[in-house]
N, C-alpha and C. Protein backbone atom coordinates (compact mmCIF):
# COMPACT_ATOMS: atom_id res chain seq x y z
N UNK A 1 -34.03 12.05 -22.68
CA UNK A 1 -33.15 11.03 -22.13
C UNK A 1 -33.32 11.03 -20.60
N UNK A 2 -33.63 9.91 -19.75
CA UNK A 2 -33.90 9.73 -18.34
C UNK A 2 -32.45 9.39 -18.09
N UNK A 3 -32.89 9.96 -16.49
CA UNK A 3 -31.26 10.62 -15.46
C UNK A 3 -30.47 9.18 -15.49
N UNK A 4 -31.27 8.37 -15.49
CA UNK A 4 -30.43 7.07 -15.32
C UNK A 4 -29.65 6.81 -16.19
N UNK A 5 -29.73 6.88 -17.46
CA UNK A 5 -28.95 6.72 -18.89
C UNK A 5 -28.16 7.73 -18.90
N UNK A 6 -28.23 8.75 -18.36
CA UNK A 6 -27.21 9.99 -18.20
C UNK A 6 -26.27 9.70 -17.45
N UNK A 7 -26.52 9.15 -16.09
CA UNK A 7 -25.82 8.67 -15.40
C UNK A 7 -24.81 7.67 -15.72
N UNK A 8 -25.22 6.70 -16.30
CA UNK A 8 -24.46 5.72 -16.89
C UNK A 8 -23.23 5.85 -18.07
N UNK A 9 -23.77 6.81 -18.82
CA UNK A 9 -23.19 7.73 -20.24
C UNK A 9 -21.96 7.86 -19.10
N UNK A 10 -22.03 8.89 -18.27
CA UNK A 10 -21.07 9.73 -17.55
C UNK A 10 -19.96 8.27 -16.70
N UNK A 11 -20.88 7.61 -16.68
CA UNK A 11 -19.75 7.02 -15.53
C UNK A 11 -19.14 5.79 -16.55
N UNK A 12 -19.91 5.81 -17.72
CA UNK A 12 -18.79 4.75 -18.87
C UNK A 12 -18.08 6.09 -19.46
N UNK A 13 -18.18 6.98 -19.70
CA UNK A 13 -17.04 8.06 -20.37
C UNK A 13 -15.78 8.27 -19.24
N UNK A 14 -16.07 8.45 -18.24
CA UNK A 14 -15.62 8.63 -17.27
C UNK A 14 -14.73 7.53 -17.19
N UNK A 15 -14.92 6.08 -17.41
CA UNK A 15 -13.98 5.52 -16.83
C UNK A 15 -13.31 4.92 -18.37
N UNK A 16 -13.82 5.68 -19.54
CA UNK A 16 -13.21 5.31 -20.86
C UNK A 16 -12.36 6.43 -21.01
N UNK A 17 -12.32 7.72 -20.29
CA UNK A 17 -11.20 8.49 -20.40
C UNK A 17 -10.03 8.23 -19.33
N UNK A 18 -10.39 7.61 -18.40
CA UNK A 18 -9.18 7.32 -17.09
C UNK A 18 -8.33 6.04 -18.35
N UNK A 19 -8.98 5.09 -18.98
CA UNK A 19 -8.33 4.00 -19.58
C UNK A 19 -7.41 4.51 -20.49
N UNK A 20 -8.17 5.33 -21.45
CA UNK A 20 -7.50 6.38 -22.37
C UNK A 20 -5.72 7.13 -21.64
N UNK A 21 -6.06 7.56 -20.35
CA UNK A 21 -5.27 8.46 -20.03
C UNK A 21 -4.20 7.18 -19.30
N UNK A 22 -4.81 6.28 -18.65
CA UNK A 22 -3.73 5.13 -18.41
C UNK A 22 -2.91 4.80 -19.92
N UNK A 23 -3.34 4.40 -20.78
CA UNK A 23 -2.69 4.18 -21.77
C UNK A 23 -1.56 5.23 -22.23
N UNK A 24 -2.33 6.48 -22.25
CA UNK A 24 -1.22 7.61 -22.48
C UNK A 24 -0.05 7.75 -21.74
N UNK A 25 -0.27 7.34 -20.48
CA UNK A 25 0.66 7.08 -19.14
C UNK A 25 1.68 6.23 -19.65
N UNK A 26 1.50 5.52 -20.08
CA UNK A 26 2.44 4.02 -19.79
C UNK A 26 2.75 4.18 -21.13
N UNK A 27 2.59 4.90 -22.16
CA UNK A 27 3.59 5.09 -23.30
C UNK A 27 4.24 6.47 -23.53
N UNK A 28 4.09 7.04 -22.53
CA UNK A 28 5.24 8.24 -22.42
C UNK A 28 6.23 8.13 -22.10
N UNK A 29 7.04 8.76 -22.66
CA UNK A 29 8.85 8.66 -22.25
C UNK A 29 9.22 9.23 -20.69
N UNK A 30 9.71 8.15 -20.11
CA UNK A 30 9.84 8.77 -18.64
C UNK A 30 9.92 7.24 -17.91
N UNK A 31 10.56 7.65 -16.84
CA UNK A 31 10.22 6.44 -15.68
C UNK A 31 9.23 6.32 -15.21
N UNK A 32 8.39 4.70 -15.60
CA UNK A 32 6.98 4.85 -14.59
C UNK A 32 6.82 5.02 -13.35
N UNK A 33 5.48 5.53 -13.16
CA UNK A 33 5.70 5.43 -11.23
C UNK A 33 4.54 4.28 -11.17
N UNK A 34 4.78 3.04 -10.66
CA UNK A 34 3.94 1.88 -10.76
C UNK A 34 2.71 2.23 -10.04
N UNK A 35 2.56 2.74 -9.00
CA UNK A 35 0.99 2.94 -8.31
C UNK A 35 0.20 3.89 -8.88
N UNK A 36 1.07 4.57 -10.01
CA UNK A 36 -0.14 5.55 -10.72
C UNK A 36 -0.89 4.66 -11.58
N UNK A 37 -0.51 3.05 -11.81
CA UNK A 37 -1.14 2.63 -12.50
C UNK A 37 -2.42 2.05 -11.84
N UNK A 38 -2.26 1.74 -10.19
CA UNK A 38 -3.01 1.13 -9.72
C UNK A 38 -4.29 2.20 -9.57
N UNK A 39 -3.71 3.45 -9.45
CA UNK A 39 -4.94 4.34 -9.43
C UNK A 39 -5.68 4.09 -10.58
N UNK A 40 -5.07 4.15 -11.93
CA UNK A 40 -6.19 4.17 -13.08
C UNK A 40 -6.55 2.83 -13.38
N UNK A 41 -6.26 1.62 -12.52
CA UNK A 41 -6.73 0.78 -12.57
C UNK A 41 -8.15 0.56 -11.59
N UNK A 42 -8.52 1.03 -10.59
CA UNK A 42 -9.02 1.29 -9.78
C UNK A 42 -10.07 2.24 -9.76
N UNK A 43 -9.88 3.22 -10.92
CA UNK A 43 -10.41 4.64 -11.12
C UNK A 43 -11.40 3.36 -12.36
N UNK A 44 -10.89 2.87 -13.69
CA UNK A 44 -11.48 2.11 -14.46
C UNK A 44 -12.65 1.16 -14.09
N UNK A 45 -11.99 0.24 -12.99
CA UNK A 45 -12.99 -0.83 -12.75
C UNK A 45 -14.21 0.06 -11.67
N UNK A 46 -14.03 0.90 -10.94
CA UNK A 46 -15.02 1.56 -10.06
C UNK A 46 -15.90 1.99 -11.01
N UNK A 47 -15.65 3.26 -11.76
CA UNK A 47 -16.13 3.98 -12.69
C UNK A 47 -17.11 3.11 -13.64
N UNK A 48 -17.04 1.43 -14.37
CA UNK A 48 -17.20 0.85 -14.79
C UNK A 48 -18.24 -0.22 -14.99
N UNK A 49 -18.10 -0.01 -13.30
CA UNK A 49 -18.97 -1.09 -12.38
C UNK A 49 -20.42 0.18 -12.45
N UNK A 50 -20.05 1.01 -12.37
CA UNK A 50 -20.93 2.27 -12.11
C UNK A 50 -21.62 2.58 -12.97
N UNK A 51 -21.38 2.18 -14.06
CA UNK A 51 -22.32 2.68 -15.23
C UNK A 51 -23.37 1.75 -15.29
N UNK A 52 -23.44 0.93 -14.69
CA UNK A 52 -24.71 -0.08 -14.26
C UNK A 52 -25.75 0.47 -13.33
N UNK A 53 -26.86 0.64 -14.43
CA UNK A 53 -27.88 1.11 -13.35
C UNK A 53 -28.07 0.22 -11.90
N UNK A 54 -28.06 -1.11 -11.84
CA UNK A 54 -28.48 -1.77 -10.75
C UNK A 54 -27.02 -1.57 -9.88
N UNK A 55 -26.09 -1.66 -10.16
CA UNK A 55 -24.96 -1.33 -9.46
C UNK A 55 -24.87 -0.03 -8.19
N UNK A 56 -25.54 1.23 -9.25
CA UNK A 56 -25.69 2.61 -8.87
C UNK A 56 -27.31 2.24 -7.43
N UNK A 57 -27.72 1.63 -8.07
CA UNK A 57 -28.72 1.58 -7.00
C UNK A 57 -29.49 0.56 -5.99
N UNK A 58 -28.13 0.12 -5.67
CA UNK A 58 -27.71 -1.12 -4.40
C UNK A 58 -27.44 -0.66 -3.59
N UNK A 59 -28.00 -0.81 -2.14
CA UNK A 59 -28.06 -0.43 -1.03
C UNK A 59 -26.54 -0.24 -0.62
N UNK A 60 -25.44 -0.73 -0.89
CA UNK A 60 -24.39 -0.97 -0.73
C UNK A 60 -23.63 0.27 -1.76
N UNK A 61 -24.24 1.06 -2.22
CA UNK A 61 -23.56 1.60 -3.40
C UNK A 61 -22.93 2.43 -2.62
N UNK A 62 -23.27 3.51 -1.69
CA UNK A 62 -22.17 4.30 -1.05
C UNK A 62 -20.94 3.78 -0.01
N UNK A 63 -21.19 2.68 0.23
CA UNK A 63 -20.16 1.98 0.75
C UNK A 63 -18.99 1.76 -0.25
N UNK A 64 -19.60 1.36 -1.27
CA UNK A 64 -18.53 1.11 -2.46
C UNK A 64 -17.54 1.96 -2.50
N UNK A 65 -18.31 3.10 -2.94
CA UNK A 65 -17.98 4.66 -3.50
C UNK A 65 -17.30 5.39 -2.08
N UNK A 66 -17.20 4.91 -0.38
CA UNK A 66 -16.38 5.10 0.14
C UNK A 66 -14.85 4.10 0.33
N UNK A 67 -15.44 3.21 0.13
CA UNK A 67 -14.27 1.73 -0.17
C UNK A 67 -13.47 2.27 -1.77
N UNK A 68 -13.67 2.85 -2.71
CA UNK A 68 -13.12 2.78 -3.82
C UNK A 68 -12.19 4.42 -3.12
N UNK A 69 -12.81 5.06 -2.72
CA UNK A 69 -12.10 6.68 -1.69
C UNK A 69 -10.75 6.25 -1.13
N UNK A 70 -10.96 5.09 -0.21
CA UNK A 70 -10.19 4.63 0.80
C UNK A 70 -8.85 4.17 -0.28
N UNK A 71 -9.64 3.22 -1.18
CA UNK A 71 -8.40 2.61 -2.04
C UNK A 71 -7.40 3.02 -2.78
N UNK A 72 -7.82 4.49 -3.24
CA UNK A 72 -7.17 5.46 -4.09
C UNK A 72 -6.44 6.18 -2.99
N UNK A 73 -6.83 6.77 -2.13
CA UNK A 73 -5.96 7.66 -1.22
C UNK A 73 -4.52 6.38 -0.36
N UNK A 74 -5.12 5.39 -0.22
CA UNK A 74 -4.31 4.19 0.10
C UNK A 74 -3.17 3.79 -1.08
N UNK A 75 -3.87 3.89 -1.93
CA UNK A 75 -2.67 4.02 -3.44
C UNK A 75 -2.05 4.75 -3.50
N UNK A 76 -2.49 6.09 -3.35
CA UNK A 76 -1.89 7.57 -3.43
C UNK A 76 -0.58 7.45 -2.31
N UNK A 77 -0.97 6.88 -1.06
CA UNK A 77 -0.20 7.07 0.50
C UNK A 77 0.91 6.12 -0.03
N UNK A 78 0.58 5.26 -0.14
CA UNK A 78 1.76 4.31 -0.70
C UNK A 78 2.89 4.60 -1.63
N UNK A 79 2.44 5.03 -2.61
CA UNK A 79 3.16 5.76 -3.82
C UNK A 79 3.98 6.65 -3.24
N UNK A 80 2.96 7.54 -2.96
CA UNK A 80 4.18 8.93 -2.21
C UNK A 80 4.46 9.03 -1.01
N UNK A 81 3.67 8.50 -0.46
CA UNK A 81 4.78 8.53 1.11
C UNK A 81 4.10 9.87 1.75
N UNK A 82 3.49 10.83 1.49
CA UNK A 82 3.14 11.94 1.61
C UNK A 82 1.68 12.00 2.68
N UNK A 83 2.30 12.31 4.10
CA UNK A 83 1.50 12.33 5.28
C UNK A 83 0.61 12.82 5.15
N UNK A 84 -0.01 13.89 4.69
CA UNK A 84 -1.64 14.29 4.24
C UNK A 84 -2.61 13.27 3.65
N UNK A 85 -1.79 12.46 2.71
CA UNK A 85 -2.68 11.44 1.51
C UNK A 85 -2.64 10.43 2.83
N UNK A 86 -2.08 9.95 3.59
CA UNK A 86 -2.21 8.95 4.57
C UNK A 86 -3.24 9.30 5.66
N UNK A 87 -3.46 10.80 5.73
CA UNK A 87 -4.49 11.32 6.80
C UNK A 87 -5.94 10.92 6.07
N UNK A 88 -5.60 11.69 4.80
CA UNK A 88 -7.15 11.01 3.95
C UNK A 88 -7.39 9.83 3.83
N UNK A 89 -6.38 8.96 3.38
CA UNK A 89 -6.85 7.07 3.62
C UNK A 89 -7.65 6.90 4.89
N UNK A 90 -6.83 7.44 5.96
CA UNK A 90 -7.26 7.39 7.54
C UNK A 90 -8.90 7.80 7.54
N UNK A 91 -8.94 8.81 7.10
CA UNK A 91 -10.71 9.56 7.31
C UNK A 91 -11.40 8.47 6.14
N UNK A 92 -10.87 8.64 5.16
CA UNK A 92 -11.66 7.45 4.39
C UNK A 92 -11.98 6.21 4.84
N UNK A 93 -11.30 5.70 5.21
CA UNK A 93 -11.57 4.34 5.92
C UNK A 93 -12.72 4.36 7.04
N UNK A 94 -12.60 5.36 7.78
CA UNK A 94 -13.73 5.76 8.99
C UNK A 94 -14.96 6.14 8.03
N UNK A 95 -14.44 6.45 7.12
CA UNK A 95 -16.07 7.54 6.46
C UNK A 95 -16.58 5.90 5.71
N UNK A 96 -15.63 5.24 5.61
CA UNK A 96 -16.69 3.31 4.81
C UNK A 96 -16.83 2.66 5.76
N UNK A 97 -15.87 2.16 7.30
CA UNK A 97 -17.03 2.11 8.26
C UNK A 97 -17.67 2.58 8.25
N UNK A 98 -18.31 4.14 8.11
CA UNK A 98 -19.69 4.44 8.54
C UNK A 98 -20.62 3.76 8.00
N UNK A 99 -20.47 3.89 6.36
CA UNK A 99 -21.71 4.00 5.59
C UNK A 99 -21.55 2.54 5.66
N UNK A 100 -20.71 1.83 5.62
CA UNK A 100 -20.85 -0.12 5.79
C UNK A 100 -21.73 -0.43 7.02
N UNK A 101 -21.52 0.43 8.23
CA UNK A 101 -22.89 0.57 9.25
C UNK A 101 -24.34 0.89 9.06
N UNK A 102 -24.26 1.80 8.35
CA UNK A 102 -25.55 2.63 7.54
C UNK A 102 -26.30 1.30 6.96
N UNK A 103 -25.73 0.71 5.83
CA UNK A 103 -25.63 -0.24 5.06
C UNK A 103 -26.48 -1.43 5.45
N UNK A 104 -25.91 -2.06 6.78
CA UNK A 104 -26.73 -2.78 7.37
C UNK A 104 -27.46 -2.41 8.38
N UNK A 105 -27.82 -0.94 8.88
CA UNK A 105 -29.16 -1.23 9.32
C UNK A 105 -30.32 -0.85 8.31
């Protein structure tokens, strides 16, 4: 089996267990916390997009994969309020400027 099909395996399991575990989420007894959904919504469609070989190997792909960083820790900051997860949005965001620089030259 070539790395590429491995790759792909992993990043459709990967985002068929985040769906799995969203589902488990939202039918447990408890009060939801609404932005945990946006994470596994977010975690799904990234993960998803990824199992596409041509996806994985678009010049743009680590930009993504810092833009999808930014979005989750931005979800995370929001949700909880919790000044560390807002420091990481912060570095994330600088770390997808970078590679969005990278990107185009």
């Amino acid at each position: 089996m070539d790395e590429r099909r491995v790759q792909s395996l992993v990043h459709a399991g990967v985002a068929t267990l985040l769906a799995v575990a969203g589902v488990v989420f939202a039918v447990r007894p408890g009060g939801p916390a609404d932005w945990a959904y946006g994470l596994v919504a977010l975690g799904v469609l990234f993960f998803g997009v990824s199992a596409v070989p041509r996806v994985r190997e678009h010049g743009a792909y680590n930009a993504l994969a810092a833009a999808f960083a930014t979005a989750v820790c931005l979800v995370a900051y929001l949700g909880s309020g919790t000044w560390f997860v807002g420091a990481l949005a912060l570095a994330s965001g600088v770390g997808t400027l970078i590679e969005l620089a990278r990107w185009r030259r």
